[in-house]
PDB file of N, CA and C in Angstrom:
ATOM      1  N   UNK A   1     121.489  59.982  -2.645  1.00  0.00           N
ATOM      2  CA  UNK A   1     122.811  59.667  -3.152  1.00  0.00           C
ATOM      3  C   UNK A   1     122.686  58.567  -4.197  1.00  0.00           C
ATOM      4  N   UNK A   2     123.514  58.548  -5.009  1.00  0.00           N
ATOM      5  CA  UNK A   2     123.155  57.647  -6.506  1.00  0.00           C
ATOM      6  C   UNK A   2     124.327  57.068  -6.342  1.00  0.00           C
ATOM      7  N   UNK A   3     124.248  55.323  -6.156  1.00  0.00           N
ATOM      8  CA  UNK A   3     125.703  54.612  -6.308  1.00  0.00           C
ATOM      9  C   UNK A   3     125.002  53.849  -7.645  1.00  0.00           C
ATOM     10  N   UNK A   4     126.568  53.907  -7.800  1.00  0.00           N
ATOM     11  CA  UNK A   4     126.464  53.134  -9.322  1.00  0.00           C
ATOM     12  C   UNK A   4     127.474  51.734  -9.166  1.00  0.00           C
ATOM     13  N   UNK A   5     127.296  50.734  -9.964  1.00  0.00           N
ATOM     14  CA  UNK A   5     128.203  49.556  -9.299  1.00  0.00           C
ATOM     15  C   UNK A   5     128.563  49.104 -10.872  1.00  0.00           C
ATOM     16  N   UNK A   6     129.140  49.069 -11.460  1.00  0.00           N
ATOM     17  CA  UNK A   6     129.919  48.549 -13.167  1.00  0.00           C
ATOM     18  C   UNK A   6     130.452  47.215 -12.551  1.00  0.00           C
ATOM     19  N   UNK A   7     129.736  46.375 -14.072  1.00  0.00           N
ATOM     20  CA  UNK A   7     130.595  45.302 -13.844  1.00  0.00           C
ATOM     21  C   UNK A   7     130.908  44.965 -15.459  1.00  0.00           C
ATOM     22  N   UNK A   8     131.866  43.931 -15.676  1.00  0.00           N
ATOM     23  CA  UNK A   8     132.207  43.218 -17.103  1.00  0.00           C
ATOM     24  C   UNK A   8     133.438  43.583 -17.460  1.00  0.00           C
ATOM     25  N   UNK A   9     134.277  44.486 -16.915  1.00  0.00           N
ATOM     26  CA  UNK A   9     135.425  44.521 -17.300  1.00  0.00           C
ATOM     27  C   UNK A   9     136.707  43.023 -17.479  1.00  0.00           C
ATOM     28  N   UNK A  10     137.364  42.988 -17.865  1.00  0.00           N
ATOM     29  CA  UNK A  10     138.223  41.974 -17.961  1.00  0.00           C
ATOM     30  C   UNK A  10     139.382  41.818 -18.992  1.00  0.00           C
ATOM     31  N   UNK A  11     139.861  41.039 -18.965  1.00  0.00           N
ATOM     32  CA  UNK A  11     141.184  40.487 -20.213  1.00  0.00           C
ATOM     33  C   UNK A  11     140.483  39.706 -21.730  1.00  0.00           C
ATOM     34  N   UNK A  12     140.929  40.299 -22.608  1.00  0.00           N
ATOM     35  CA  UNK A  12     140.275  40.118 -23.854  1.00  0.00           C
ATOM     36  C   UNK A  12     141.123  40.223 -25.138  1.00  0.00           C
ATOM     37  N   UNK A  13     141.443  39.212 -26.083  1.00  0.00           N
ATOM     38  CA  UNK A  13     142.119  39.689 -27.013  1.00  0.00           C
ATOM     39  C   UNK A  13     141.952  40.196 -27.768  1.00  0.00           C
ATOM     40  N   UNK A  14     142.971  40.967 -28.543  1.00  0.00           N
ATOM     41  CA  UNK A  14     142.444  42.124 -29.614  1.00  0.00           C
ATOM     42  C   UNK A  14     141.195  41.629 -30.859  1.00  0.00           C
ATOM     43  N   UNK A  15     140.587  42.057 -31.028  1.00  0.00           N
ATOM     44  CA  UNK A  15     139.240  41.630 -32.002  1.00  0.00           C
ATOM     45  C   UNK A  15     138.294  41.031 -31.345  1.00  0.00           C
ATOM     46  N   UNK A  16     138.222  41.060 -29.935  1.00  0.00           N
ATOM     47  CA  UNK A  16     137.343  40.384 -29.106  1.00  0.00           C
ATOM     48  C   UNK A  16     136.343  41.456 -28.602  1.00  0.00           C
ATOM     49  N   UNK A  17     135.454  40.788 -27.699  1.00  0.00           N
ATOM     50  CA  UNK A  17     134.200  41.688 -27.613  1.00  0.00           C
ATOM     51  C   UNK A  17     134.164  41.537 -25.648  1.00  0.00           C
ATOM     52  N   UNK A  18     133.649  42.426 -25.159  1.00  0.00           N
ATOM     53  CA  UNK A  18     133.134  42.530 -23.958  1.00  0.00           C
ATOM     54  C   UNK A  18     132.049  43.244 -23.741  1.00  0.00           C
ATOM     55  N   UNK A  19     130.896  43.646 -22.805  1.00  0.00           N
ATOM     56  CA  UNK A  19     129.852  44.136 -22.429  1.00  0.00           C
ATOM     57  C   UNK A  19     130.259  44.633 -21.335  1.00  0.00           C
ATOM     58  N   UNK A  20     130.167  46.105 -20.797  1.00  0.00           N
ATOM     59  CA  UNK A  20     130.493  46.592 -19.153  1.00  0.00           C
ATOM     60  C   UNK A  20     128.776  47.038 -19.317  1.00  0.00           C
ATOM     61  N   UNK A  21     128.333  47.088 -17.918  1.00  0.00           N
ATOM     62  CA  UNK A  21     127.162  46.919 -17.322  1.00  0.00           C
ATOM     63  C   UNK A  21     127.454  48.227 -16.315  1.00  0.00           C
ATOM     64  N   UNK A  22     126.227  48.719 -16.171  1.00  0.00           N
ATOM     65  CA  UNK A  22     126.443  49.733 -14.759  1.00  0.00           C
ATOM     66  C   UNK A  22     125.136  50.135 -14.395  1.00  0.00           C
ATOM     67  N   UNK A  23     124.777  49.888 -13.327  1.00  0.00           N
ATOM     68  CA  UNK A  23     123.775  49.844 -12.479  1.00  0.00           C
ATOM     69  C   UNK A  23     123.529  50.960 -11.190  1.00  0.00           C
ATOM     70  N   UNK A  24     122.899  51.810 -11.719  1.00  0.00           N
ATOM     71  CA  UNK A  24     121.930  53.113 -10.784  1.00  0.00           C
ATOM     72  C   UNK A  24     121.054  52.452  -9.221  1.00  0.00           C
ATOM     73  N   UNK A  25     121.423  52.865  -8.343  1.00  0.00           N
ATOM     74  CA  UNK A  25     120.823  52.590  -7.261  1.00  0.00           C
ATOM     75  C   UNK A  25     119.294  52.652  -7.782  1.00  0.00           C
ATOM     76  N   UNK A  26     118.298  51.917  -7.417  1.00  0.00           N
ATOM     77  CA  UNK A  26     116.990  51.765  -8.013  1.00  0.00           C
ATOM     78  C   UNK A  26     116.312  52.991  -7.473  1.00  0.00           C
ATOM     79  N   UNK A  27     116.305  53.318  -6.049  1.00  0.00           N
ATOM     80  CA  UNK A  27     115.598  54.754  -5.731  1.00  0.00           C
ATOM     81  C   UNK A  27     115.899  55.751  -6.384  1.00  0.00           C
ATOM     82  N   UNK A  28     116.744  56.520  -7.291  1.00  0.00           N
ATOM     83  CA  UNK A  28     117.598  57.057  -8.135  1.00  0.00           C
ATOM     84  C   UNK A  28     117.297  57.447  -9.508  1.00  0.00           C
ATOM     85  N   UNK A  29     116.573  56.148  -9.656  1.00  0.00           N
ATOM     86  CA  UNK A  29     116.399  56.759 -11.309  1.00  0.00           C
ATOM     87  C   UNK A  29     115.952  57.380 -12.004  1.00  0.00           C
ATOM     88  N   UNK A  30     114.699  57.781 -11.770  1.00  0.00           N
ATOM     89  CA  UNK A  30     114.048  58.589 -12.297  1.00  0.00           C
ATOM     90  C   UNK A  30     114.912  60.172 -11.600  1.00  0.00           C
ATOM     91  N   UNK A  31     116.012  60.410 -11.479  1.00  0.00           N
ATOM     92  CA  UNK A  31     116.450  61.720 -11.270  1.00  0.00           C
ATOM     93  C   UNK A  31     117.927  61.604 -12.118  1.00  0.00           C
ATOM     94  N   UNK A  32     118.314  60.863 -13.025  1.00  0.00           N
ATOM     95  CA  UNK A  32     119.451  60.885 -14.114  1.00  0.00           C
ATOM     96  C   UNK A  32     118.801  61.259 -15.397  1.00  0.00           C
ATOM     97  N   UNK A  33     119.377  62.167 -15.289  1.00  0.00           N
ATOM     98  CA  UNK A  33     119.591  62.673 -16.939  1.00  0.00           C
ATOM     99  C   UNK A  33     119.879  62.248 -17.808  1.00  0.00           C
ATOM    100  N   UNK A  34     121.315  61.851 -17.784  1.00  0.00           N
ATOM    101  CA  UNK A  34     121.932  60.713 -18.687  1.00  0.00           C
ATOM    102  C   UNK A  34     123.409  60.344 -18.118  1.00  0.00           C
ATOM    103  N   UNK A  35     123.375  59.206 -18.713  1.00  0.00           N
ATOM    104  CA  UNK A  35     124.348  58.097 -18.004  1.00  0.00           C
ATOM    105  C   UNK A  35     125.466  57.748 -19.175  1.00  0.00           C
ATOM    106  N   UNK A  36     126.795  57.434 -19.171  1.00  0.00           N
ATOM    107  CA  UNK A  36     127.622  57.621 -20.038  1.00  0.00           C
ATOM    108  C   UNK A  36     128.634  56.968 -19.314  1.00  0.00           C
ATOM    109  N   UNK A  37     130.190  56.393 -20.254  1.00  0.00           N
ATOM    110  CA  UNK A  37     130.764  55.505 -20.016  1.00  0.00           C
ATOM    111  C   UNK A  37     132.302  56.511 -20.002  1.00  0.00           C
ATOM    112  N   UNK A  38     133.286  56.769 -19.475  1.00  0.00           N
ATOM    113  CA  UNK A  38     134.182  57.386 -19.379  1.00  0.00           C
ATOM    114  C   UNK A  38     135.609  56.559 -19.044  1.00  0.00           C
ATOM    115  N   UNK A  39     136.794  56.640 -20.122  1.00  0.00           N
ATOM    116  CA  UNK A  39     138.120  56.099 -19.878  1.00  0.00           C
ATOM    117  C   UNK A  39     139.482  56.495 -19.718  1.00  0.00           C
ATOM    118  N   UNK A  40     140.115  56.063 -19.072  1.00  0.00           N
ATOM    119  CA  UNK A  40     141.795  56.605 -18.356  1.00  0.00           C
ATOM    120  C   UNK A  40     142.694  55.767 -18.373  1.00  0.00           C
ATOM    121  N   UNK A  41     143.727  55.586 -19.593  1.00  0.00           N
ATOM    122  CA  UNK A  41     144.352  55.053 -19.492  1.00  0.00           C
ATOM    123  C   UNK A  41     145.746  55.459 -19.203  1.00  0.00           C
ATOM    124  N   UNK A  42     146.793  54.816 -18.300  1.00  0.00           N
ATOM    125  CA  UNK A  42     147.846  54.947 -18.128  1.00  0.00           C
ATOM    126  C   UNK A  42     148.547  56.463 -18.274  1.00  0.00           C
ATOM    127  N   UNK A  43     148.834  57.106 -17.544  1.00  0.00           N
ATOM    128  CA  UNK A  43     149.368  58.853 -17.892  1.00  0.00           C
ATOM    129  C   UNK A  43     148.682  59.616 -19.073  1.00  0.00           C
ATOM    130  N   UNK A  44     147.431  59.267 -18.795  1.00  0.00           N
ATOM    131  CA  UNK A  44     146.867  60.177 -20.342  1.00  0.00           C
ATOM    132  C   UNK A  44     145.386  60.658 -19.053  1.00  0.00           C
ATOM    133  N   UNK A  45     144.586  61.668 -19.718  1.00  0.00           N
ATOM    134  CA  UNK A  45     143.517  62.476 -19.344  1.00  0.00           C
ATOM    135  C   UNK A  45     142.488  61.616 -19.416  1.00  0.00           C
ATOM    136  N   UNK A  46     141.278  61.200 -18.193  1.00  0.00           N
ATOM    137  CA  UNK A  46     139.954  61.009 -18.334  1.00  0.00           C
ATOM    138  C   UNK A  46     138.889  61.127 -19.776  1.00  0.00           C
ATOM    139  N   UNK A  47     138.892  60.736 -20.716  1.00  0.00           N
ATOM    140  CA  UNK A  47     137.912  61.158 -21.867  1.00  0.00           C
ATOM    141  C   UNK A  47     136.462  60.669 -22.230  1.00  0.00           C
ATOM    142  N   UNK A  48     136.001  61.347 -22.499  1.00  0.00           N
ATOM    143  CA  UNK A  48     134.327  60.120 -22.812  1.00  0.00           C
ATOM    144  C   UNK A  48     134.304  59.232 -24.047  1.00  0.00           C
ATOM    145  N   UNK A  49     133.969  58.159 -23.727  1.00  0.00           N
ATOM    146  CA  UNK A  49     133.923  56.821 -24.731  1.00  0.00           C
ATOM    147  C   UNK A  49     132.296  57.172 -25.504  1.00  0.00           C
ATOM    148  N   UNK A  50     131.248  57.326 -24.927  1.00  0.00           N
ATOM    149  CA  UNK A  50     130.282  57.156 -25.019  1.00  0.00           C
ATOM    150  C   UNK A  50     129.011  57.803 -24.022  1.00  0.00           C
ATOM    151  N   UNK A  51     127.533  58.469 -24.541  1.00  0.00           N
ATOM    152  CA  UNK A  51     127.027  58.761 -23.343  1.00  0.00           C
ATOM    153  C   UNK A  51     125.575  58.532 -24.082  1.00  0.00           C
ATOM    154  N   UNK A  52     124.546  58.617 -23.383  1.00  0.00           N
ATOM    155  CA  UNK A  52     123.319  58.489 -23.428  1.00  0.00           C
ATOM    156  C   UNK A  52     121.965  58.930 -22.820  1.00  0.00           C
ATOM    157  N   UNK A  53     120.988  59.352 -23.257  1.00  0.00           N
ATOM    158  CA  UNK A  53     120.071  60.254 -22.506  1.00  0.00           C
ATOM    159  C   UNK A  53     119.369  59.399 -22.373  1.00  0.00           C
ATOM    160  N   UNK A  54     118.938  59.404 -20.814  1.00  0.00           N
ATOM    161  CA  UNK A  54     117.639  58.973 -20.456  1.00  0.00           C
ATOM    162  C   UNK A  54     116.061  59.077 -21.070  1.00  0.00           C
ATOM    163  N   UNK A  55     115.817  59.733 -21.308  1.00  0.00           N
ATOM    164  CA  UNK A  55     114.673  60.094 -22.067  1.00  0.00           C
ATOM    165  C   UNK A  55     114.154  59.942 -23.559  1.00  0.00           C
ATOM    166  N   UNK A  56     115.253  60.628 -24.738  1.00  0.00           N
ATOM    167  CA  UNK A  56     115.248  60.176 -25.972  1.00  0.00           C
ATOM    168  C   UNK A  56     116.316  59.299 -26.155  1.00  0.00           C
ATOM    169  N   UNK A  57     116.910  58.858 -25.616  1.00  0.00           N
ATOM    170  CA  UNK A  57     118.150  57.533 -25.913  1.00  0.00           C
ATOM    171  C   UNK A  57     118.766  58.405 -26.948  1.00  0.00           C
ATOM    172  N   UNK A  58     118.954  59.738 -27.390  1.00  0.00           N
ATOM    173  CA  UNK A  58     120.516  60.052 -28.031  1.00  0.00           C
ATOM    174  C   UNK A  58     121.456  59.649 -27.464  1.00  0.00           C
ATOM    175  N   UNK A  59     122.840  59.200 -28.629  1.00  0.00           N
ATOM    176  CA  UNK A  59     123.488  58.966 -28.073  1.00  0.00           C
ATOM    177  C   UNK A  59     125.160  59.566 -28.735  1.00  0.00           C
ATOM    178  N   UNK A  60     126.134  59.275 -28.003  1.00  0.00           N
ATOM    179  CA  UNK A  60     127.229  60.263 -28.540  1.00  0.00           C
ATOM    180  C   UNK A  60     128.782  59.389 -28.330  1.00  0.00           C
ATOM    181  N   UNK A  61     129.207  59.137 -29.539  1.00  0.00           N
ATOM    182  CA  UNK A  61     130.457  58.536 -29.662  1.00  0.00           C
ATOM    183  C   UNK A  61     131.782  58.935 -29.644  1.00  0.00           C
ATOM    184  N   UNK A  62     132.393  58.853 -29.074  1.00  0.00           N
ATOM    185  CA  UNK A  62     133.912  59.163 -29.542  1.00  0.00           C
ATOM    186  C   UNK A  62     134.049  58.548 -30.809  1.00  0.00           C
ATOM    187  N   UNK A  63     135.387  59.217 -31.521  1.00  0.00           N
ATOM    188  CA  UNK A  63     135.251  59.253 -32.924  1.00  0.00           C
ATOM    189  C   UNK A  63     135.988  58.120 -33.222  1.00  0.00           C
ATOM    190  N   UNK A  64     136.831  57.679 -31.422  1.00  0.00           N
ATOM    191  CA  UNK A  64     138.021  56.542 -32.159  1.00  0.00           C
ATOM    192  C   UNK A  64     137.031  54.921 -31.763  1.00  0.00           C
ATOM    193  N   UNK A  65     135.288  55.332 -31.410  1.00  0.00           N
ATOM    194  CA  UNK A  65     135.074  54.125 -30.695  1.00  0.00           C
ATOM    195  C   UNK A  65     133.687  53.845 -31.858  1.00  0.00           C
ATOM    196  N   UNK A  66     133.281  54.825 -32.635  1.00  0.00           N
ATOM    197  CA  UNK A  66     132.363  54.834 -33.242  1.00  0.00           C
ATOM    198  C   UNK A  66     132.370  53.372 -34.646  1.00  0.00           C
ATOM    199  N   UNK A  67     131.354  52.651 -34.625  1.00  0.00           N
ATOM    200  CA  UNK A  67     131.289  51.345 -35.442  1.00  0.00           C
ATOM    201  C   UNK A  67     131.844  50.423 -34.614  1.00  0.00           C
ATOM    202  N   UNK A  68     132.081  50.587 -33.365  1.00  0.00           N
ATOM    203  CA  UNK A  68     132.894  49.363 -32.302  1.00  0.00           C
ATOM    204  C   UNK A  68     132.020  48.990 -31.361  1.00  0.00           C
ATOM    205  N   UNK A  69     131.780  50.220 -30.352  1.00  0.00           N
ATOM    206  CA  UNK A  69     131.262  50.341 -29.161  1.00  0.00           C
ATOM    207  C   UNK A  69     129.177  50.751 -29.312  1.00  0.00           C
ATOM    208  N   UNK A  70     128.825  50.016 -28.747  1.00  0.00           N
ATOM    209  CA  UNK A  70     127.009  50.405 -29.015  1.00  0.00           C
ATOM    210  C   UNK A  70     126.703  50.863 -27.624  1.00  0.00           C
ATOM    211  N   UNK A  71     126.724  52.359 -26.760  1.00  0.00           N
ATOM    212  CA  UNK A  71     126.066  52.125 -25.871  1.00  0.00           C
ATOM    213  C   UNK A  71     124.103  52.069 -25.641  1.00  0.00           C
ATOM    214  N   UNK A  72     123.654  51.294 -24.364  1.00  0.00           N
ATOM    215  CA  UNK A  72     122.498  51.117 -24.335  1.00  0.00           C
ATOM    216  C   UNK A  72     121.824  51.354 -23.198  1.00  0.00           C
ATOM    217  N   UNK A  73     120.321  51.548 -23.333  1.00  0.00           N
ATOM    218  CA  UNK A  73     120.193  51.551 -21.352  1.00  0.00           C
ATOM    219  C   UNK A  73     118.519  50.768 -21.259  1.00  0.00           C
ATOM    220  N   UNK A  74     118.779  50.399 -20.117  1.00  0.00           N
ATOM    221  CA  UNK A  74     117.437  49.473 -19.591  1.00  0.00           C
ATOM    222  C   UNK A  74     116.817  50.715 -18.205  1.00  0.00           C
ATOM    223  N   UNK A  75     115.929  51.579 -18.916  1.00  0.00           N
ATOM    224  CA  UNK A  75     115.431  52.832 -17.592  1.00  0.00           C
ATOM    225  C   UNK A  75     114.919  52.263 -16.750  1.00  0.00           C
ATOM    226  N   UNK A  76     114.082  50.884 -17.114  1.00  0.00           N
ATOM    227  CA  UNK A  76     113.571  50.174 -15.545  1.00  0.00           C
ATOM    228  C   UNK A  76     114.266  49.666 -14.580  1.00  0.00           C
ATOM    229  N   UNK A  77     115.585  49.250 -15.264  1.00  0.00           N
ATOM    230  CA  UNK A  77     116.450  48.487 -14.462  1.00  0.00           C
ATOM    231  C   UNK A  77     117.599  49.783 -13.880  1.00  0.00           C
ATOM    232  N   UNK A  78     117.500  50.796 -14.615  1.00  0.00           N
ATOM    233  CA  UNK A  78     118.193  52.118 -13.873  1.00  0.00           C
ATOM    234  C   UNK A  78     119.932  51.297 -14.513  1.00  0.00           C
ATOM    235  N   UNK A  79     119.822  51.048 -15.855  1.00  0.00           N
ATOM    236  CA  UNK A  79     121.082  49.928 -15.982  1.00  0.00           C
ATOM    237  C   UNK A  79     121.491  50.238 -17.465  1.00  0.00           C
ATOM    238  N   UNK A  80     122.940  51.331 -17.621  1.00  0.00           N
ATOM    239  CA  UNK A  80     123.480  51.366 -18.895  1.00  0.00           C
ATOM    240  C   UNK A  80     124.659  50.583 -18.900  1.00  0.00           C
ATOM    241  N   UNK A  81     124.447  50.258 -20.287  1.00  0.00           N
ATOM    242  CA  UNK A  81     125.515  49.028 -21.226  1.00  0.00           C
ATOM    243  C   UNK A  81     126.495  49.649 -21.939  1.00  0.00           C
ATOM    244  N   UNK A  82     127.740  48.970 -22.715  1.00  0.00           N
ATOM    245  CA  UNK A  82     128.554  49.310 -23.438  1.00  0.00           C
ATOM    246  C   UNK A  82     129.287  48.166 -24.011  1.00  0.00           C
ATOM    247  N   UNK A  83     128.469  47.944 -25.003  1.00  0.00           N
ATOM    248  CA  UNK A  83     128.840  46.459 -25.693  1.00  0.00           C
ATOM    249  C   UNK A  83     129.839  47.349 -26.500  1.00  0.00           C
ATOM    250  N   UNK A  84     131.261  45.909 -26.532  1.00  0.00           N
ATOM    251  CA  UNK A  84     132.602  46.795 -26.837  1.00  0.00           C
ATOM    252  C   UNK A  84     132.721  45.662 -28.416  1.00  0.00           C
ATOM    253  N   UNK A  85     133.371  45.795 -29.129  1.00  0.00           N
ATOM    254  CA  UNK A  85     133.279  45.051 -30.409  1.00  0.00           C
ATOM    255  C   UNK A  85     134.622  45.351 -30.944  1.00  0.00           C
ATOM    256  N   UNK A  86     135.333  44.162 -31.390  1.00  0.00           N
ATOM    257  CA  UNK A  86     136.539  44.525 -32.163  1.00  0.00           C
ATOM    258  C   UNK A  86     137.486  45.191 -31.810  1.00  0.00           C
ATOM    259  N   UNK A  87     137.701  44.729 -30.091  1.00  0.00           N
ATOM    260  CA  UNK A  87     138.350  45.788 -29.132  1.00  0.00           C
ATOM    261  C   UNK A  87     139.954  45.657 -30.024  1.00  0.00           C
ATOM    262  N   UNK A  88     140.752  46.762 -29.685  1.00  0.00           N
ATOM    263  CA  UNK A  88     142.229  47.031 -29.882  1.00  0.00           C
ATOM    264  C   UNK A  88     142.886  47.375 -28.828  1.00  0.00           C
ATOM    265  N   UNK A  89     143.994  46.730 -29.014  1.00  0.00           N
ATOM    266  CA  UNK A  89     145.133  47.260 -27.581  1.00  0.00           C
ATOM    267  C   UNK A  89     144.818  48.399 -26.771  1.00  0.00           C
ATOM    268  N   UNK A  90     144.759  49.672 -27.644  1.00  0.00           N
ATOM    269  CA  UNK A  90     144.579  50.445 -27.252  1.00  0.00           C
ATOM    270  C   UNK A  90     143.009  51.161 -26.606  1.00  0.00           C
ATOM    271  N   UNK A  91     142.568  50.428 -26.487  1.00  0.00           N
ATOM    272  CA  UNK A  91     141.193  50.143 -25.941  1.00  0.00           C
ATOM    273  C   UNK A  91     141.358  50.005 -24.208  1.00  0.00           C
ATOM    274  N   UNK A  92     142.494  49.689 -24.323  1.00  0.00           N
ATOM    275  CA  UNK A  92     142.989  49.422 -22.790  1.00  0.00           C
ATOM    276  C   UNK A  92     143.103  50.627 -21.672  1.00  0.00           C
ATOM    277  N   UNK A  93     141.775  50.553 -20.479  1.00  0.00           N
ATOM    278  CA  UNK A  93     141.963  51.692 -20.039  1.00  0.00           C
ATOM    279  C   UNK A  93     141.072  51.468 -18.656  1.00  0.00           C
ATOM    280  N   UNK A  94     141.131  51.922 -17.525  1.00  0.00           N
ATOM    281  CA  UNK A  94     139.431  52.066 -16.800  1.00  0.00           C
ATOM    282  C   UNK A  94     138.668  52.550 -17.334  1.00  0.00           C
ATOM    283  N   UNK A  95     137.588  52.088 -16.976  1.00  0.00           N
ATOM    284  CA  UNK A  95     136.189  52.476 -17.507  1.00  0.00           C
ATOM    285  C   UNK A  95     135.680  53.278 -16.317  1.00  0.00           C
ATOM    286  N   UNK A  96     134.828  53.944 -16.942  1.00  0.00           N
ATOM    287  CA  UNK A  96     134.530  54.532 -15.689  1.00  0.00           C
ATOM    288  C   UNK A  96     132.600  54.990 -15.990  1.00  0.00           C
ATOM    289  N   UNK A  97     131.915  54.742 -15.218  1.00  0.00           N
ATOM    290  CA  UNK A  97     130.330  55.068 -15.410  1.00  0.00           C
ATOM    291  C   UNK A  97     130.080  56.429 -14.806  1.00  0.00           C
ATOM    292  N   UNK A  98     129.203  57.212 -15.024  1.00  0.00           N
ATOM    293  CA  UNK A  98     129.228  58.366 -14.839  1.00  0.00           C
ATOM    294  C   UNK A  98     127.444  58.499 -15.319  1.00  0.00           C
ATOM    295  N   UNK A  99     127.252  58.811 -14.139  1.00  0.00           N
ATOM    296  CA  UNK A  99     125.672  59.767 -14.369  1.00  0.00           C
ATOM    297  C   UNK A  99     125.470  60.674 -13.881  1.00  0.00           C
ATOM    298  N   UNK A 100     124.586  61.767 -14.607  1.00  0.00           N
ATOM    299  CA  UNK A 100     124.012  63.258 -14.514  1.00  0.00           C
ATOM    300  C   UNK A 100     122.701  63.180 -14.157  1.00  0.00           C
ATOM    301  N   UNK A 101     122.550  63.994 -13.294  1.00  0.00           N
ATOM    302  CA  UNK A 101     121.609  64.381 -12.664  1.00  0.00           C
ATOM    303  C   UNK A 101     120.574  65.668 -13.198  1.00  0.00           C
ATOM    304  N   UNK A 102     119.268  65.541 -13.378  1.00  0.00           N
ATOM    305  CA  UNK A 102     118.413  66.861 -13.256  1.00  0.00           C
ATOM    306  C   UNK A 102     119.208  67.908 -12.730  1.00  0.00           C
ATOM    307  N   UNK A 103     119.286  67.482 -11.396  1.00  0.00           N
ATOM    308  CA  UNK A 103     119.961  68.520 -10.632  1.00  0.00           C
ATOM    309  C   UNK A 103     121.375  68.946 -11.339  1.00  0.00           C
ATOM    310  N   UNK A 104     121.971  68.754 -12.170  1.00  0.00           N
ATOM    311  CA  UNK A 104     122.977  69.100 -12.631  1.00  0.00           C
ATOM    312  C   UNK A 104     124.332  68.065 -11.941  1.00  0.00           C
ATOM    313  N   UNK A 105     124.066  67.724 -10.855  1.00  0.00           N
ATOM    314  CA  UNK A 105     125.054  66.990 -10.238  1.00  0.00           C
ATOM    315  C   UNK A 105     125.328  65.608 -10.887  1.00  0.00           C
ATOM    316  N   UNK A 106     127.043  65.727 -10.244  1.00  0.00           N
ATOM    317  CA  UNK A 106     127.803  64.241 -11.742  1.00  0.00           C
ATOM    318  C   UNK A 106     127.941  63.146 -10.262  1.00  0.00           C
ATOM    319  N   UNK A 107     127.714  61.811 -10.986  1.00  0.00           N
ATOM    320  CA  UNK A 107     127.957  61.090 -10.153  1.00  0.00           C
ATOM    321  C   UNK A 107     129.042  60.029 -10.459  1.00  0.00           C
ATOM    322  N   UNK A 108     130.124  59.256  -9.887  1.00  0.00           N
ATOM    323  CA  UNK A 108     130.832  58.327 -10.811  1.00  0.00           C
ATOM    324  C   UNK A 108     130.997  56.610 -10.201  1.00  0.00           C
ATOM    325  N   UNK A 109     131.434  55.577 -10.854  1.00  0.00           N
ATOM    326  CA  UNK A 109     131.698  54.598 -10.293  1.00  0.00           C
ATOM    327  C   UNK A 109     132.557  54.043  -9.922  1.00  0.00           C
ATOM    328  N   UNK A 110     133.105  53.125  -9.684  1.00  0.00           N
ATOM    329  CA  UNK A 110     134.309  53.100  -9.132  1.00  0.00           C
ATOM    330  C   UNK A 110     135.580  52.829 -10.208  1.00  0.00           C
ATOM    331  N   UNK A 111     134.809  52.264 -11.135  1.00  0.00           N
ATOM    332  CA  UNK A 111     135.886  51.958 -12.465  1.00  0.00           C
ATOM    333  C   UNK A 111     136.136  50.458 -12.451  1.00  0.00           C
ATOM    334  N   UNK A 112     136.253  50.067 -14.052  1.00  0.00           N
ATOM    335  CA  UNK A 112     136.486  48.674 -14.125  1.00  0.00           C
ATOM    336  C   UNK A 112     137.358  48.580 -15.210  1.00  0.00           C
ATOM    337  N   UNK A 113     138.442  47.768 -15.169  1.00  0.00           N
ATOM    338  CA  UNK A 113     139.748  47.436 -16.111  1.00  0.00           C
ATOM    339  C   UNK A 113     139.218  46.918 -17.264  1.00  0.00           C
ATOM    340  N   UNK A 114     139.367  47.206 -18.146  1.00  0.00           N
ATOM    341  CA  UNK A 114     139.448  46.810 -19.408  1.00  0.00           C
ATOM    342  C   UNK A 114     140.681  46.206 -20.155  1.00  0.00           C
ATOM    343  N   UNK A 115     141.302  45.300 -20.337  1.00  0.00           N
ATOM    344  CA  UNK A 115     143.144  45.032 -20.544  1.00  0.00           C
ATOM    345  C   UNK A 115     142.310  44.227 -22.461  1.00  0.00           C
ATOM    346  N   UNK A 116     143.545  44.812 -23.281  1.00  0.00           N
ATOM    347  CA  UNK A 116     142.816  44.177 -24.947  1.00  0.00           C
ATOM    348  C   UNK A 116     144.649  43.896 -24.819  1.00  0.00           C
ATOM    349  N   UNK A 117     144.463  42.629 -25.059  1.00  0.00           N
ATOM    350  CA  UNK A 117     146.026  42.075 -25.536  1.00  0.00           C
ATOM    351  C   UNK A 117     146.409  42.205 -26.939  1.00  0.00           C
ATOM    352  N   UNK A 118     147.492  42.316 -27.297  1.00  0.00           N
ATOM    353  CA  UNK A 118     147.771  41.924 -28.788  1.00  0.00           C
ATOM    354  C   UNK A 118     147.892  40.577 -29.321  1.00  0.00           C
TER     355      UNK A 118
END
């Protein structure tokens, strides 16, 4: 079983920066595929912010996060990043970590608030 634990979410004003962190149970890692950052804000649909492969570090942006958001990953530490840059209101959402498995199987975290004031 793969727990994942996100942390760095918080209150931030608009043009400000945050880092969310998310961390793969260490027995685990070497069986993710790739690990990716997913957000929900307020009566709107789950969407992907960002994702990343384990292996060649491609990586894949949403179009409204691209030049903002850098995601990254540390494979020893079983530990992907999402340094946020020049956040906007609308930036405001859970976060949510999400890793894939070889096996095809999705795994998720529990979610961490993100709030961008005006």
């Amino acid at each position: 079983q793969v727990q994942l634990v996100e942390s760095g979410g918080g209150l931030v004003q608009a043009g400000g920066s945050l880092r969310l962190s998310c961390a793969a149970s260490t027995g685990t890692i070497n069986s993710i595929r790739l690990m990716g950052w997913y957000r929900q804000a307020p009566g709107k649909q789950r969407e992907l912010v960002a994702s990343i492969t384990s292996s060649e570090g491609f990586t894949n942006y949403a179009d409204s996060v691209k030049g903002r958001f850098t995601i990254s990953r540390d494979n020893a530490k079983g530990t992907v990043y999402l340094q946020m840059n020049s956040l906007k209101p609308e930036d405001t959402a859970v976060y949510y970590c999400n890793a894939r498995l070889w096996s095809g199987n999705r795994y998720w975290g529990q979610g961490t608030q993100v709030t961008v004031s005006s």
